[in-house]
N, C-alpha and C. Protein backbone atom coordinates (compact mmCIF):
# COMPACT_ATOMS: atom_id res chain seq x y z
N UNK A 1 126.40 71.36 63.20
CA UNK A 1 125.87 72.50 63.91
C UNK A 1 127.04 73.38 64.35
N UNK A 2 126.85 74.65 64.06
CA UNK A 2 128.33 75.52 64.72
C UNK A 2 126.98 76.40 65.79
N UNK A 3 127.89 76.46 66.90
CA UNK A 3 127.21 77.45 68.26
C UNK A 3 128.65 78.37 68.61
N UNK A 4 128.45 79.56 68.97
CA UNK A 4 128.97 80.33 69.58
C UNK A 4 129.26 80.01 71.44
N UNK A 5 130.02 79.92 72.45
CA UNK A 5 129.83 79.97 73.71
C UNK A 5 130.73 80.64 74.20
N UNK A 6 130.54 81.20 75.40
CA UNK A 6 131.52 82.20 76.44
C UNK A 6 131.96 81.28 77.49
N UNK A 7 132.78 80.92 77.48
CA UNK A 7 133.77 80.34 78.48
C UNK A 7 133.53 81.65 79.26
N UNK A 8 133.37 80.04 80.80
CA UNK A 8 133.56 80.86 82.63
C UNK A 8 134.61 80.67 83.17
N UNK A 9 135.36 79.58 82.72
CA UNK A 9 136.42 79.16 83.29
C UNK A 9 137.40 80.20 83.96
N UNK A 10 137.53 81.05 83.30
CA UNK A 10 138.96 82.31 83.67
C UNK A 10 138.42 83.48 83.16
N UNK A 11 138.84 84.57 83.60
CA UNK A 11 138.36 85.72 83.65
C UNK A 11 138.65 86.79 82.23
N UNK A 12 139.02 85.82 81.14
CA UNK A 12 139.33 85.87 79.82
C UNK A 12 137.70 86.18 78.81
N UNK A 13 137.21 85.50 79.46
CA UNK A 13 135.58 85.28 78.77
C UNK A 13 135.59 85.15 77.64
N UNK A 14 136.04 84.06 77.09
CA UNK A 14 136.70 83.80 75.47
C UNK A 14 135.44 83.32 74.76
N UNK A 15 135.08 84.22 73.71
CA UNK A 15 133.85 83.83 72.98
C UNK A 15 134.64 82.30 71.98
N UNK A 16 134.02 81.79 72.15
CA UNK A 16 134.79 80.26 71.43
C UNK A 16 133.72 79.92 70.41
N UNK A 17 134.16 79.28 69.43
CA UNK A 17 132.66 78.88 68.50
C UNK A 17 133.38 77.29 68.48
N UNK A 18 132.46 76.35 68.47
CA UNK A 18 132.64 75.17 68.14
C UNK A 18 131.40 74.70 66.92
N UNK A 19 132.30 73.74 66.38
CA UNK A 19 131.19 73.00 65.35
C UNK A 19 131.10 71.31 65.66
N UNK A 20 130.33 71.20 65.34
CA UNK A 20 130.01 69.76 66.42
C UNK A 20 128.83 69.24 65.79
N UNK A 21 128.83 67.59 65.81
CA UNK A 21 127.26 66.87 65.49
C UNK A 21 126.97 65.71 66.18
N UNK A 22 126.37 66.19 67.10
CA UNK A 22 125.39 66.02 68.57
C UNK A 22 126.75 65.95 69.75
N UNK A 23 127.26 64.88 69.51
CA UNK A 23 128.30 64.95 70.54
C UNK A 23 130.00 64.96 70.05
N UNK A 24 129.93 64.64 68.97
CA UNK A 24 131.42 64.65 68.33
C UNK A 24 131.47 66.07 67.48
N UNK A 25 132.75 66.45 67.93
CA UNK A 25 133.42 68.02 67.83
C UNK A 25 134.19 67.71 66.61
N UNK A 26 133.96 68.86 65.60
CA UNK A 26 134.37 69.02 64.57
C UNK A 26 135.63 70.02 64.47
N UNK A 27 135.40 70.81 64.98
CA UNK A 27 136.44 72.23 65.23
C UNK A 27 136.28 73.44 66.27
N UNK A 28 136.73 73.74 67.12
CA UNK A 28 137.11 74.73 67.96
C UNK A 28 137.64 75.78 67.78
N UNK A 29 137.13 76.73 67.92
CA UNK A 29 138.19 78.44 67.75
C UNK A 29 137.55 78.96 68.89
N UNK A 30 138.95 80.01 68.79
CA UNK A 30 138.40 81.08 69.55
C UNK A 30 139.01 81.03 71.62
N UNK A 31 139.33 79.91 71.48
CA UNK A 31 139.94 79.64 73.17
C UNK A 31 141.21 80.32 73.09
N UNK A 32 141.40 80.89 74.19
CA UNK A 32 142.76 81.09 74.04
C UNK A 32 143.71 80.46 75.35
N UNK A 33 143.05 79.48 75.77
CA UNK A 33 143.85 78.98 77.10
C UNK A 33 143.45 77.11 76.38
N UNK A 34 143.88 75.95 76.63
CA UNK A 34 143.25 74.36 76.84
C UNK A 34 142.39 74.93 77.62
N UNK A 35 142.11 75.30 79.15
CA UNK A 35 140.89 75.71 79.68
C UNK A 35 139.89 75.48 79.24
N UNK A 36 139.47 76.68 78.26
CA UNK A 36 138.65 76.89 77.14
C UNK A 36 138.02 75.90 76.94
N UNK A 37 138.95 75.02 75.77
CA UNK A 37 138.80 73.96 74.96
C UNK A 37 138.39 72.76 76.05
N UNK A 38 138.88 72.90 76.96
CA UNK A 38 138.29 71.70 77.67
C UNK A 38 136.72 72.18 78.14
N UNK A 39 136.52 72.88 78.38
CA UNK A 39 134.87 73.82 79.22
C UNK A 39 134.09 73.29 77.58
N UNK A 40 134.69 73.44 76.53
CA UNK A 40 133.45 73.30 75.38
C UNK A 40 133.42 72.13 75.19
N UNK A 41 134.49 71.17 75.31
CA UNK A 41 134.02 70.00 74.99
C UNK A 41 133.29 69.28 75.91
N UNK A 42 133.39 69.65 77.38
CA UNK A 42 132.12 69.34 78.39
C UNK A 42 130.94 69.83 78.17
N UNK A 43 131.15 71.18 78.21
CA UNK A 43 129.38 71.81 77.50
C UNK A 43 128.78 71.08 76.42
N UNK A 44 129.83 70.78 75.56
CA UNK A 44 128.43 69.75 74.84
C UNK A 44 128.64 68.66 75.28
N UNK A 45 129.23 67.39 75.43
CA UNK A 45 128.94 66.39 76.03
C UNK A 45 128.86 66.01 77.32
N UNK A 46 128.92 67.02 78.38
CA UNK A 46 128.31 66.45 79.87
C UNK A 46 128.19 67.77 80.33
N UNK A 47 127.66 69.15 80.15
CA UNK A 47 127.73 70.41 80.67
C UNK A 47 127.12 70.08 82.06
N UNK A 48 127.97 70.60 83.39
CA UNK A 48 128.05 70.34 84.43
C UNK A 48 127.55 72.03 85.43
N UNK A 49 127.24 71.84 86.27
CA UNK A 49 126.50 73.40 87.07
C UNK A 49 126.73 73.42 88.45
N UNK A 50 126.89 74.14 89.19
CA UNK A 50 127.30 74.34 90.79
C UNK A 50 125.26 74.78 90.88
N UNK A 51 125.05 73.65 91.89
CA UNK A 51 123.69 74.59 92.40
C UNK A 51 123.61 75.32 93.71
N UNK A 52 123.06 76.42 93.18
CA UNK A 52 123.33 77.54 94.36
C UNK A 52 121.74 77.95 94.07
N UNK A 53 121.25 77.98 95.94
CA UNK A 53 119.97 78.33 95.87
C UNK A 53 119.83 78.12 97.44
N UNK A 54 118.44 78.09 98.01
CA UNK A 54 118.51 78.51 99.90
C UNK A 54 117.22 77.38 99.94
N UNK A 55 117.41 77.01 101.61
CA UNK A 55 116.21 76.34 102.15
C UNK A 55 115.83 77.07 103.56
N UNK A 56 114.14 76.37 103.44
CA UNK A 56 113.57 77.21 104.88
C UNK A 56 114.23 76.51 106.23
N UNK A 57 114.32 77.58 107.21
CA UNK A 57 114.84 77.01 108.17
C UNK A 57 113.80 77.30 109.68
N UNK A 58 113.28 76.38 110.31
CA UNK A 58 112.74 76.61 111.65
C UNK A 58 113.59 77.06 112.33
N UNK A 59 112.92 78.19 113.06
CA UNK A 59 113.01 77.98 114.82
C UNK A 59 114.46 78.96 114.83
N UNK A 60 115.22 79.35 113.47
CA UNK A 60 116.39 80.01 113.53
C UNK A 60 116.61 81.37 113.64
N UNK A 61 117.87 82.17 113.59
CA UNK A 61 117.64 83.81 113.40
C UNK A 61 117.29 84.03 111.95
N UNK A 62 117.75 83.21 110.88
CA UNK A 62 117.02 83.78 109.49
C UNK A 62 115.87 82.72 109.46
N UNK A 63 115.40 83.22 108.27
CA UNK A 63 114.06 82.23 107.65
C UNK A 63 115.04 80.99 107.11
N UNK A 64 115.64 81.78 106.21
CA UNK A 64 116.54 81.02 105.10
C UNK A 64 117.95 80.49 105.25
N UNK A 65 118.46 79.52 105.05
CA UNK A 65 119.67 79.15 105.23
C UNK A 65 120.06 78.92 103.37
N UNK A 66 121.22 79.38 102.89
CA UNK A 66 121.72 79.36 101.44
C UNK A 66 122.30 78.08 101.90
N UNK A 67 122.26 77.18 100.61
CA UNK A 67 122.97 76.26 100.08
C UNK A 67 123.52 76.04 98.86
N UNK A 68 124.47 75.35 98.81
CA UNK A 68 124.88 74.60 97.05
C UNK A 68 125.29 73.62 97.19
N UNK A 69 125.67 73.28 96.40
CA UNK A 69 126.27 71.36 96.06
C UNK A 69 127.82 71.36 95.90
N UNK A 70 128.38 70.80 96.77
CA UNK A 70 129.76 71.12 96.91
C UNK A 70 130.77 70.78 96.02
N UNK A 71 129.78 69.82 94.48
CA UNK A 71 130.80 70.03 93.41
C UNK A 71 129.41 69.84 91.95
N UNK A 72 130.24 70.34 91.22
CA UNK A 72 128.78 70.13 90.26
C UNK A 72 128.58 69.12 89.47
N UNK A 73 127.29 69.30 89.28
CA UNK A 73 126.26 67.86 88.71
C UNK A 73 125.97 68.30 87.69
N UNK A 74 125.06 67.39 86.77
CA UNK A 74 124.95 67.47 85.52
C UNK A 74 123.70 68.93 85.08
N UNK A 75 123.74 69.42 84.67
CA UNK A 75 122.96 70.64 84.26
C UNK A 75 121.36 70.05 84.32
N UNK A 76 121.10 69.31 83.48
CA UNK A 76 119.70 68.49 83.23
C UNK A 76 119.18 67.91 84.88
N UNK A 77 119.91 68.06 86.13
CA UNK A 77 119.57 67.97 86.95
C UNK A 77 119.46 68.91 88.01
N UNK A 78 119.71 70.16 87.63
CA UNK A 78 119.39 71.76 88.34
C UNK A 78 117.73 71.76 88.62
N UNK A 79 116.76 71.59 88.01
CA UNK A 79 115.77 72.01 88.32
C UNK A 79 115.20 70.79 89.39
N UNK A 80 115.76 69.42 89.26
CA UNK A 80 114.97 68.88 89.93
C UNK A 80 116.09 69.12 91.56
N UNK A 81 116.56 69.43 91.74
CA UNK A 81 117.38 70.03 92.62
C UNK A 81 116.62 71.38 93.69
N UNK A 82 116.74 71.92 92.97
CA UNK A 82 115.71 73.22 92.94
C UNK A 82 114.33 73.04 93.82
N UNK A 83 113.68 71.52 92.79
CA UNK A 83 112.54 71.45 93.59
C UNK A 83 112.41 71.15 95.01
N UNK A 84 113.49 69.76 95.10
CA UNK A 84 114.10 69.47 96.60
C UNK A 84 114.07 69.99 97.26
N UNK A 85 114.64 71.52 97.03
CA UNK A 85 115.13 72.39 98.15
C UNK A 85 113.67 72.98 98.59
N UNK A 86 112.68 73.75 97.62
CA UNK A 86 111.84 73.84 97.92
C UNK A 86 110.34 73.44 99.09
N UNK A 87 110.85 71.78 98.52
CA UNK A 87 110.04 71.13 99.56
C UNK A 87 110.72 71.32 100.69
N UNK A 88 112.02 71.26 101.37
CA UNK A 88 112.98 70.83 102.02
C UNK A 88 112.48 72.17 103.32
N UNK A 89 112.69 71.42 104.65
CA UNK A 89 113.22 72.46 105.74
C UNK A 89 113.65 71.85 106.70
N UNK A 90 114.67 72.42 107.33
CA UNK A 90 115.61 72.17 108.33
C UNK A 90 115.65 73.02 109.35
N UNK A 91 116.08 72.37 110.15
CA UNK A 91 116.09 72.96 111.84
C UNK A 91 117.35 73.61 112.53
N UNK A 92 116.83 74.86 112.29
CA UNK A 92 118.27 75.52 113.49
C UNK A 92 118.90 75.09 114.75
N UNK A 93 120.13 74.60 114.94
CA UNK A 93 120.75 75.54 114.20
C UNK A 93 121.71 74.88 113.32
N UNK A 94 122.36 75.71 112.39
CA UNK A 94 122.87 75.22 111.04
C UNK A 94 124.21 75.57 110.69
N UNK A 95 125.12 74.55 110.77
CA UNK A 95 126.95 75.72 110.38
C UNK A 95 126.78 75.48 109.14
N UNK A 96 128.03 76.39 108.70
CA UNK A 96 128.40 76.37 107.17
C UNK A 96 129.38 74.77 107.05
N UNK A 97 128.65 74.42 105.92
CA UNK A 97 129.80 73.42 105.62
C UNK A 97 128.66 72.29 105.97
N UNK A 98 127.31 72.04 106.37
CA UNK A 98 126.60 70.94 107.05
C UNK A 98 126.13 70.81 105.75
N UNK A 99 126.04 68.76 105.66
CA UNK A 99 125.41 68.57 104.69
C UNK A 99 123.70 68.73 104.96
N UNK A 100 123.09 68.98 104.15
CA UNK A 100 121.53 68.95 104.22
C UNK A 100 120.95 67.95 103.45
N UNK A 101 121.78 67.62 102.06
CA UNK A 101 121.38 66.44 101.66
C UNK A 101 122.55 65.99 101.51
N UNK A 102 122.69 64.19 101.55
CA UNK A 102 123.98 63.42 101.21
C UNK A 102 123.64 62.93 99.87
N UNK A 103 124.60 62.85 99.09
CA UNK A 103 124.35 62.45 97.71
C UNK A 103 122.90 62.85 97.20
N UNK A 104 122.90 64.14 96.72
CA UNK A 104 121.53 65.02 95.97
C UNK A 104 121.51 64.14 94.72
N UNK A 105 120.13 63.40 94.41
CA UNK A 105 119.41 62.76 93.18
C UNK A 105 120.64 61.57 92.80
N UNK A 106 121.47 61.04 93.47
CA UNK A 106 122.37 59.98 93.05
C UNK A 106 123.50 60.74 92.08
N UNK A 107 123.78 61.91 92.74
CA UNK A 107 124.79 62.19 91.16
C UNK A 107 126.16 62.97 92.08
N UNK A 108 126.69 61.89 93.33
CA UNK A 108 127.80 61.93 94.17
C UNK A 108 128.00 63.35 94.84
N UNK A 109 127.34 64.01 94.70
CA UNK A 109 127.72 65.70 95.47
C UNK A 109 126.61 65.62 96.68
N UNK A 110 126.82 66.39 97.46
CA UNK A 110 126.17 66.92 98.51
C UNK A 110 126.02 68.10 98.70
N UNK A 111 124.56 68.34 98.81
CA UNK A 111 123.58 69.81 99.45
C UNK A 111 124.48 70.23 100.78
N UNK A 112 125.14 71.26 100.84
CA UNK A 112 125.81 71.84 101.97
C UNK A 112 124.95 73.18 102.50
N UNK A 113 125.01 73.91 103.39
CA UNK A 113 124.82 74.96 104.05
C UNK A 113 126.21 75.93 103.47
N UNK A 114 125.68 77.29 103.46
CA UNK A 114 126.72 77.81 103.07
C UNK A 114 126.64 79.44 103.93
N UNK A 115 125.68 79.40 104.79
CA UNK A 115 125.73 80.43 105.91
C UNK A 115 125.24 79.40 107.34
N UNK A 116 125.85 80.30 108.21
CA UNK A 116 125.43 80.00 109.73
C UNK A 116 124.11 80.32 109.84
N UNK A 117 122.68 79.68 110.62
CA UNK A 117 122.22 80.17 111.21
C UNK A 117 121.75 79.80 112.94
N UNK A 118 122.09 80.33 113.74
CA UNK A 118 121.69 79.98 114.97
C UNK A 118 120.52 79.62 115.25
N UNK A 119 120.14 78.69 116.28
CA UNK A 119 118.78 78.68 116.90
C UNK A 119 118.48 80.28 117.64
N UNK A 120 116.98 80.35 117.22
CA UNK A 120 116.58 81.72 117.85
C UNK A 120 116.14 81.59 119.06
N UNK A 121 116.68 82.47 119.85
CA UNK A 121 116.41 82.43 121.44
C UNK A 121 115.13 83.19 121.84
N UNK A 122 114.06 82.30 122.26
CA UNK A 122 112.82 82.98 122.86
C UNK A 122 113.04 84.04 124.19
């Protein structure tokens, strides 16, 4: 199989093509940093994702408090992540940097807060 991909790594945005069959890499072009070459050979065998997304918050000055996962997890586990948060609400008030979940779905990262929100004063 040959695929085309755009490296995020650096601000190069190196269209790279790899050829590959399922998980073993045949040939690489197109990187122009190791960077590169290292980002494609994860994308196909463990492509990894920062989740960034918000939960409801009681009783605070916003509704919403933003979160992400303070290092990234496996891609195939973004949506059930997602859902978590969905169900999920927490109580003002909230710093940046608080975990909300400890170890999200067993895959060693933690759900952090990534804005302040205060308790709202009646």
């Amino acid at each position: 199989m040959k695929k085309e991909f755009i490296c995020i790594v650096c601000p190069n945005s190196c269209r790279i093509t790899a050829e590959y069959n399922e998980q073993q890499i045949k040939h690489i072009e197109g990187a122009q940093c190791k960077k590169g070459e290292e980002f494609i050979k994860n994308e196909i065998k463990n492509p990894l994702r920062t989740f960034v997304g918000s939960v409801k918050c009681r009783n605070g000055d916003y509704q919403l408090v933003s979160v992400k996962t303070n290092k990234p997890i496996p891609k195939k586990y973004i949506k059930q992540v997602a859902q978590k948060t969905h169900e999920l609400v927490v109580e003002a008030p909230v710093e940046i940097g608080q975990v909300i979940i400890s170890d999200v779905l067993g895959q060693h990262a933690d759900l952090v807060a990534t804005r302040k929100v205060r308790k709202k004063v009646l």
